[in-house]
Protein backbone atom coordinates (compact mmCIF):
# COMPACT_ATOMS: atom_id res chain seq x y z
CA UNK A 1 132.05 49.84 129.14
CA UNK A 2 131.57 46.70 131.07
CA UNK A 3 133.85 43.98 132.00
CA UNK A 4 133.86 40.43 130.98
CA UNK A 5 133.18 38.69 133.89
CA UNK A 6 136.76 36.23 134.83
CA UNK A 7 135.39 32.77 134.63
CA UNK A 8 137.05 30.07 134.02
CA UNK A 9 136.34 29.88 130.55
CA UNK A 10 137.22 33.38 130.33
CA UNK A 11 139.99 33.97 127.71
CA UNK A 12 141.83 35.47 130.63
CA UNK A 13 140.94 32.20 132.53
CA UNK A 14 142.41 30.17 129.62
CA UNK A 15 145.71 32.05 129.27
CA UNK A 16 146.68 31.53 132.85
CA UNK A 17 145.47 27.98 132.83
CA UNK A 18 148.25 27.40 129.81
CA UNK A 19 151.70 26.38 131.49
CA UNK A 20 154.70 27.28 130.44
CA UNK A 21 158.13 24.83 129.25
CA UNK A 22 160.79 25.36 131.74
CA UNK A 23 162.94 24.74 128.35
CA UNK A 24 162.45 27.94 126.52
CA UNK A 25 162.93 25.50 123.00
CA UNK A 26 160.46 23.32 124.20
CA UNK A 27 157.04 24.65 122.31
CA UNK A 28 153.66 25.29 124.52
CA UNK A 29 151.89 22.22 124.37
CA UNK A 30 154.81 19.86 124.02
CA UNK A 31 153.71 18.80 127.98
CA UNK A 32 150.67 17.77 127.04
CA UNK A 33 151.56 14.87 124.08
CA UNK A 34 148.35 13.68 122.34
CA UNK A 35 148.12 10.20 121.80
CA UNK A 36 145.73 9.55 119.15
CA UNK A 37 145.21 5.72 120.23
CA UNK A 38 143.88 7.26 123.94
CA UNK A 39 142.39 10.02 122.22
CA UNK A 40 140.52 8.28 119.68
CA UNK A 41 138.99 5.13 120.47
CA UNK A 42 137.81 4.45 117.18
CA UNK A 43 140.63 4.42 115.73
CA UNK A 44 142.69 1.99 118.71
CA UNK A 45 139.28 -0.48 117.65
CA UNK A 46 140.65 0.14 113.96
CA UNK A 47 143.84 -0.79 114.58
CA UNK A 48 142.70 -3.94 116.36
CA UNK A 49 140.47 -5.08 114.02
CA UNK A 50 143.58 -4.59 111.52
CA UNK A 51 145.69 -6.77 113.66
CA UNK A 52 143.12 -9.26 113.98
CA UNK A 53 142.33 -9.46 110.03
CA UNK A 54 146.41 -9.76 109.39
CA UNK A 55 146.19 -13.20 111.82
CA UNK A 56 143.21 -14.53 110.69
CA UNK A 57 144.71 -14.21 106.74
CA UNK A 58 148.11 -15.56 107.87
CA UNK A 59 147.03 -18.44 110.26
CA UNK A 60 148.47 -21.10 108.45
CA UNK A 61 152.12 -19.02 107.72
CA UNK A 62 152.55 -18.15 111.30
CA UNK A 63 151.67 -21.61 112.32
CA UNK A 64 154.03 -23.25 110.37
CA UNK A 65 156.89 -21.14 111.56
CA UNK A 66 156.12 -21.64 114.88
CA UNK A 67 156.08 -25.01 114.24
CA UNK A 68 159.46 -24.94 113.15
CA UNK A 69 160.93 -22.84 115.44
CA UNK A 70 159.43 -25.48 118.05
CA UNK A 71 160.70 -28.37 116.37
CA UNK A 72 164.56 -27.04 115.93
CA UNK A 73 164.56 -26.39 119.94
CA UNK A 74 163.84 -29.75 120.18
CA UNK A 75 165.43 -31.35 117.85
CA UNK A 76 168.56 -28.73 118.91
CA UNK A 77 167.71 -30.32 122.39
CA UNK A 78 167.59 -33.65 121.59
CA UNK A 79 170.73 -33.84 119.09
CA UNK A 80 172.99 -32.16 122.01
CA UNK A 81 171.55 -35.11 124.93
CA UNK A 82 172.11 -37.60 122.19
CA UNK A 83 175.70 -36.40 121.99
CA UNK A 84 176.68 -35.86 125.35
CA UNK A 85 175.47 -39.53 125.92
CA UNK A 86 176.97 -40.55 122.68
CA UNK A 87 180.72 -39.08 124.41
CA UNK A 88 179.68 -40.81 127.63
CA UNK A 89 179.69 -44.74 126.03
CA UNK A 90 182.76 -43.58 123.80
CA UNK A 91 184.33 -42.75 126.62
CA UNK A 92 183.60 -46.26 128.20
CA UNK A 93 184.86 -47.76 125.31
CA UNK A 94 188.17 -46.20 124.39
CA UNK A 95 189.03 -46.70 128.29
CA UNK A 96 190.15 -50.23 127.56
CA UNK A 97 191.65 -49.41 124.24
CA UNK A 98 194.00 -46.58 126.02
CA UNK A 99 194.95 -48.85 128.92
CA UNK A 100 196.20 -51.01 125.74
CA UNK A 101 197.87 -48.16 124.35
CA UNK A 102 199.73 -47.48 127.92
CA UNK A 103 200.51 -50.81 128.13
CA UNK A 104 202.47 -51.13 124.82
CA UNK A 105 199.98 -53.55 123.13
CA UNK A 106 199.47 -51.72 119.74
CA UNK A 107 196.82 -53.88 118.01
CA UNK A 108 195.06 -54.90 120.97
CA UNK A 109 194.52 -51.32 121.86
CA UNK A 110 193.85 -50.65 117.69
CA UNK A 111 191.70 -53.73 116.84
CA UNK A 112 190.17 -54.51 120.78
CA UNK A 113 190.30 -57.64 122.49
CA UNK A 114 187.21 -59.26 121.34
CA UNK A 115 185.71 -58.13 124.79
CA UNK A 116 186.33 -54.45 124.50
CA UNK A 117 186.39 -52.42 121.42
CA UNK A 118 189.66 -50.76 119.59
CA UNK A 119 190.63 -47.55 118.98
CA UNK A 120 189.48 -47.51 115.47
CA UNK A 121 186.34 -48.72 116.26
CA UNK A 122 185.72 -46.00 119.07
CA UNK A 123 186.95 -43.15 116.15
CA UNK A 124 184.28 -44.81 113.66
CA UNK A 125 181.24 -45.62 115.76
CA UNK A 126 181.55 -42.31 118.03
CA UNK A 127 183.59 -39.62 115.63
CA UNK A 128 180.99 -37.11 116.27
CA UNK A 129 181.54 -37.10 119.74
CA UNK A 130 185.05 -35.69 122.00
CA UNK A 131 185.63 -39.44 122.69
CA UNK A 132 185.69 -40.45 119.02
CA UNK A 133 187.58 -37.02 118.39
CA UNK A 134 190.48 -38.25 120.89
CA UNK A 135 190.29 -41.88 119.09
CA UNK A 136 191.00 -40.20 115.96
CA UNK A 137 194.47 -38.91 117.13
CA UNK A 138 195.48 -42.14 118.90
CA UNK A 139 194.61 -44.40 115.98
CA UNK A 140 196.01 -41.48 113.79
CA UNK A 141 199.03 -42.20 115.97
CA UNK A 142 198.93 -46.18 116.18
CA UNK A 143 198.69 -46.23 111.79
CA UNK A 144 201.49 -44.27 111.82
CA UNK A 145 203.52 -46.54 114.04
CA UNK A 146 202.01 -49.60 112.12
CA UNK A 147 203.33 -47.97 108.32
CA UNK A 148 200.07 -47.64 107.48
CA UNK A 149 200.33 -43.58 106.12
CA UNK A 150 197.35 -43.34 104.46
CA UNK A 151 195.14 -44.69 107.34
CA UNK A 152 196.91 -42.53 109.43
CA UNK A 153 195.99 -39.53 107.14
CA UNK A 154 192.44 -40.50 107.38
CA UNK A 155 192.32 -40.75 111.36
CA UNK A 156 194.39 -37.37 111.76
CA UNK A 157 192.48 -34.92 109.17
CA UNK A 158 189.38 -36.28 111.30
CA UNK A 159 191.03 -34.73 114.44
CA UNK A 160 190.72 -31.53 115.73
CA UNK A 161 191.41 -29.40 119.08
CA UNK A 162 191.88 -26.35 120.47
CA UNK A 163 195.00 -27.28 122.46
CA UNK A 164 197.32 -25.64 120.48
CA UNK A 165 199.91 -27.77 120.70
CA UNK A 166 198.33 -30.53 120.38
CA UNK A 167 196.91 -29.71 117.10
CA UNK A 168 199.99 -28.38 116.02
CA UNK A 169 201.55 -32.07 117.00
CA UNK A 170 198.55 -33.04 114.87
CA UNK A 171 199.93 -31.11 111.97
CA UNK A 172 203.55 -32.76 112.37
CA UNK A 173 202.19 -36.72 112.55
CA UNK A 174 200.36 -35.68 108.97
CA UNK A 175 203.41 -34.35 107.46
CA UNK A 176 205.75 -37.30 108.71
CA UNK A 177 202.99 -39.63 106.97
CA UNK A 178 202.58 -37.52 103.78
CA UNK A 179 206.52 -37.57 103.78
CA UNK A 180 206.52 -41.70 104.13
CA UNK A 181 204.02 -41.90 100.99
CA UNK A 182 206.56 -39.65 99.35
CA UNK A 183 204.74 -36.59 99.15
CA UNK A 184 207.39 -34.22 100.21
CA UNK A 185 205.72 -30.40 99.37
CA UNK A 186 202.83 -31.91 101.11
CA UNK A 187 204.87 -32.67 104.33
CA UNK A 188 206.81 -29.50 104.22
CA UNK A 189 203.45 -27.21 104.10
CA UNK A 190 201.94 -29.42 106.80
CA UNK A 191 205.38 -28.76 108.88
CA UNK A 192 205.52 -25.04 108.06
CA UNK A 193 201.81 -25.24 109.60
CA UNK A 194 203.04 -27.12 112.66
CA UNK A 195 205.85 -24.74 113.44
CA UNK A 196 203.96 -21.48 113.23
CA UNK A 197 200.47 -22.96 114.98
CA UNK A 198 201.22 -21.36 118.25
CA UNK A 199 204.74 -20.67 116.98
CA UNK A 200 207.14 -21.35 120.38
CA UNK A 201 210.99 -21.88 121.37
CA UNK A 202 210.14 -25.22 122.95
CA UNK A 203 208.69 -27.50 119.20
CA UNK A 204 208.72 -25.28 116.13
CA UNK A 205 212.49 -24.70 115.91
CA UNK A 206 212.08 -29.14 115.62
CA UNK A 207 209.17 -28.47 113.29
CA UNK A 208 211.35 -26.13 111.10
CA UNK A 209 213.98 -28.18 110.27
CA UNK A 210 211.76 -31.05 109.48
CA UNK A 211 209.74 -28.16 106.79
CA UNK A 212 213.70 -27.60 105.69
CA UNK A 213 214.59 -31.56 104.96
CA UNK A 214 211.03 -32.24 103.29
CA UNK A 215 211.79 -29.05 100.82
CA UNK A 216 215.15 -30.63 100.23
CA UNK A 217 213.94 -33.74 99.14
CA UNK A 218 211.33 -31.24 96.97
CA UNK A 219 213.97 -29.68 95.91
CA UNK A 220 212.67 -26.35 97.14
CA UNK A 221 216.50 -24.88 97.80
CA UNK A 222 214.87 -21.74 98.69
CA UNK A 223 212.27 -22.89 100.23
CA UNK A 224 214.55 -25.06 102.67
CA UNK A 225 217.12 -22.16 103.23
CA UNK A 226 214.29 -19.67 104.54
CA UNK A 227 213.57 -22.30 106.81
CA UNK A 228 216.62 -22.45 108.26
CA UNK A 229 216.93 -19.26 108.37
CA UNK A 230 214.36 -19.04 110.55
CA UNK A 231 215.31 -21.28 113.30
CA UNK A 232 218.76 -19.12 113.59
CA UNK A 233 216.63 -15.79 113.08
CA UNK A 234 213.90 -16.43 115.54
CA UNK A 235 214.87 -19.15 117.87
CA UNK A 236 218.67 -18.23 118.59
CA UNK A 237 219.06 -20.03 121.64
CA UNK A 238 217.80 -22.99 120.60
CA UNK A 239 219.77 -26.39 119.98
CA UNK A 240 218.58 -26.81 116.12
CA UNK A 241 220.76 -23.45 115.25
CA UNK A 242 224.05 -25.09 115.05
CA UNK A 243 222.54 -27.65 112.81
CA UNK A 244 220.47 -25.17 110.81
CA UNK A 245 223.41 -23.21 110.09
CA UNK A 246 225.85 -25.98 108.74
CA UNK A 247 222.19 -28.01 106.50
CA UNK A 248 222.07 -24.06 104.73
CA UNK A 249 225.37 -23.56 103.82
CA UNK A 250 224.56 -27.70 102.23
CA UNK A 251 221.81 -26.17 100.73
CA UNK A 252 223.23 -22.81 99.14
CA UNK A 253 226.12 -25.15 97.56
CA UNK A 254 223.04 -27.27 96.25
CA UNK A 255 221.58 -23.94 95.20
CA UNK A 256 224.69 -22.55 93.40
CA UNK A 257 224.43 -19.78 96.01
């Protein structure tokens, strides 16, 4: 019986030309992946002809978005330059007004001089801005001084910051204003808000007992005893506990308690 002859396309040839996974769960083959794209060219063209058909039928979709995608970057652009130059002249402008302010010459620094513009007008003209933001306090501030409560409510609830205490001073100068314009649950939330924004030894102990006189005048009795109860809780070494203690025993007789 003869031999077959060891070629390379020998079946013998074949076996030894197969190479075994070092992984004993990786199957023969597996180092060989096919890639039917590479492997096929007809069907890569098939696929690109696919791709091509899907643009040419949605032209005028994916033009439009990109359209818009362009336009919000620059209008995104051009809104945030506007701005920034925006703060730059409010800045200018409230320089004047604050020098007022320093100075101890309310309505010049609220109205202007005639040469330089106000506070107000800096909050109105560049509110948008950190400048007009800032002018918003102060004139929130200068109504305030000037009995004008509701104008001061309108300049503070446009003011905002992330100082914490300053927006929690923010929240006080409302609730003395709602409190002038008799609106005393209003006060005493906006107080309650001051004291615990940031809560600290140093203001909301002074915040508290102004939450515990509005509630008074609400005639929240609870409402005013849990406030001082929390200055002599919470803030034991500071000078409103002596005070807070004597006002709730006031209260609790008010209370029947």
């Amino acid at each position: 019986m003869s031999k077959i002859p060891y070629t390379r396309n020998s079946p013998l040839a074949q076996q030894k030309q197969t190479q075994v996974p070092a992984d004993p769960n990786q199957p023969v083959g597996a180092l060989h992946p096919e890639h039917p794209l590479l492997e096929d060219p007809d069907e890569l063209a098939a696929r690109l002809a696919h791709s091509e058909d899907f643009l040419r039928r949605n032209k005028t979709i994916l033009l439009s978005v990109l359209a818009l995608v362009v336009l919000a970057v620059v209008g995104a652009f051009g809104w945030y330059t506007w701005r920034n130059s925006q703060d730059e002249k409010g800045q200018v402008a409230m320089y004047q007004a604050v020098n007022y302010w320093e100075a101890d010459s309310l309505k010049k620094a609220m109205k202007g001089d005639g040469q330089y513009d106000g506070l107000e007008s800096v909050a109105s003209e560049y509110g948008n801005t950190p400048a007009g933001n800032l002018a918003n306090f102060y004139a929130g501030v200068g109504a305030l001084k000037e009995g004008r409560y509701q104008a001061a409510i309108d300049y503070l609830e446009g003011f905002s910051s992330d100082d914490l205490l300053v927006q929690a001073r923010a929240y006080a100068l409302l609730g003395d204003a709602n409190l002038e314009l008799g609106k005393s649950k209003e006060a005493a939330d906006l107080y309650e808000k001051a004291a615990t924004h940031n809560a600290n030894e140093y203001f909301s102990p002074g915040y508290l007992m102004k939450e515990a006189t509005a509630r008074e005048l609400a005639k929240d009795y609870d409402g005013a005893i849990k406030a001082y109860d929390k200055i002599i809780n919470d803030y034991q070494n500071a000078p409103e506990v002596n005070e807070a203690r004597q006002y709730k025993a006031r209260v609790e007789g008010l209370a029947g308690k």
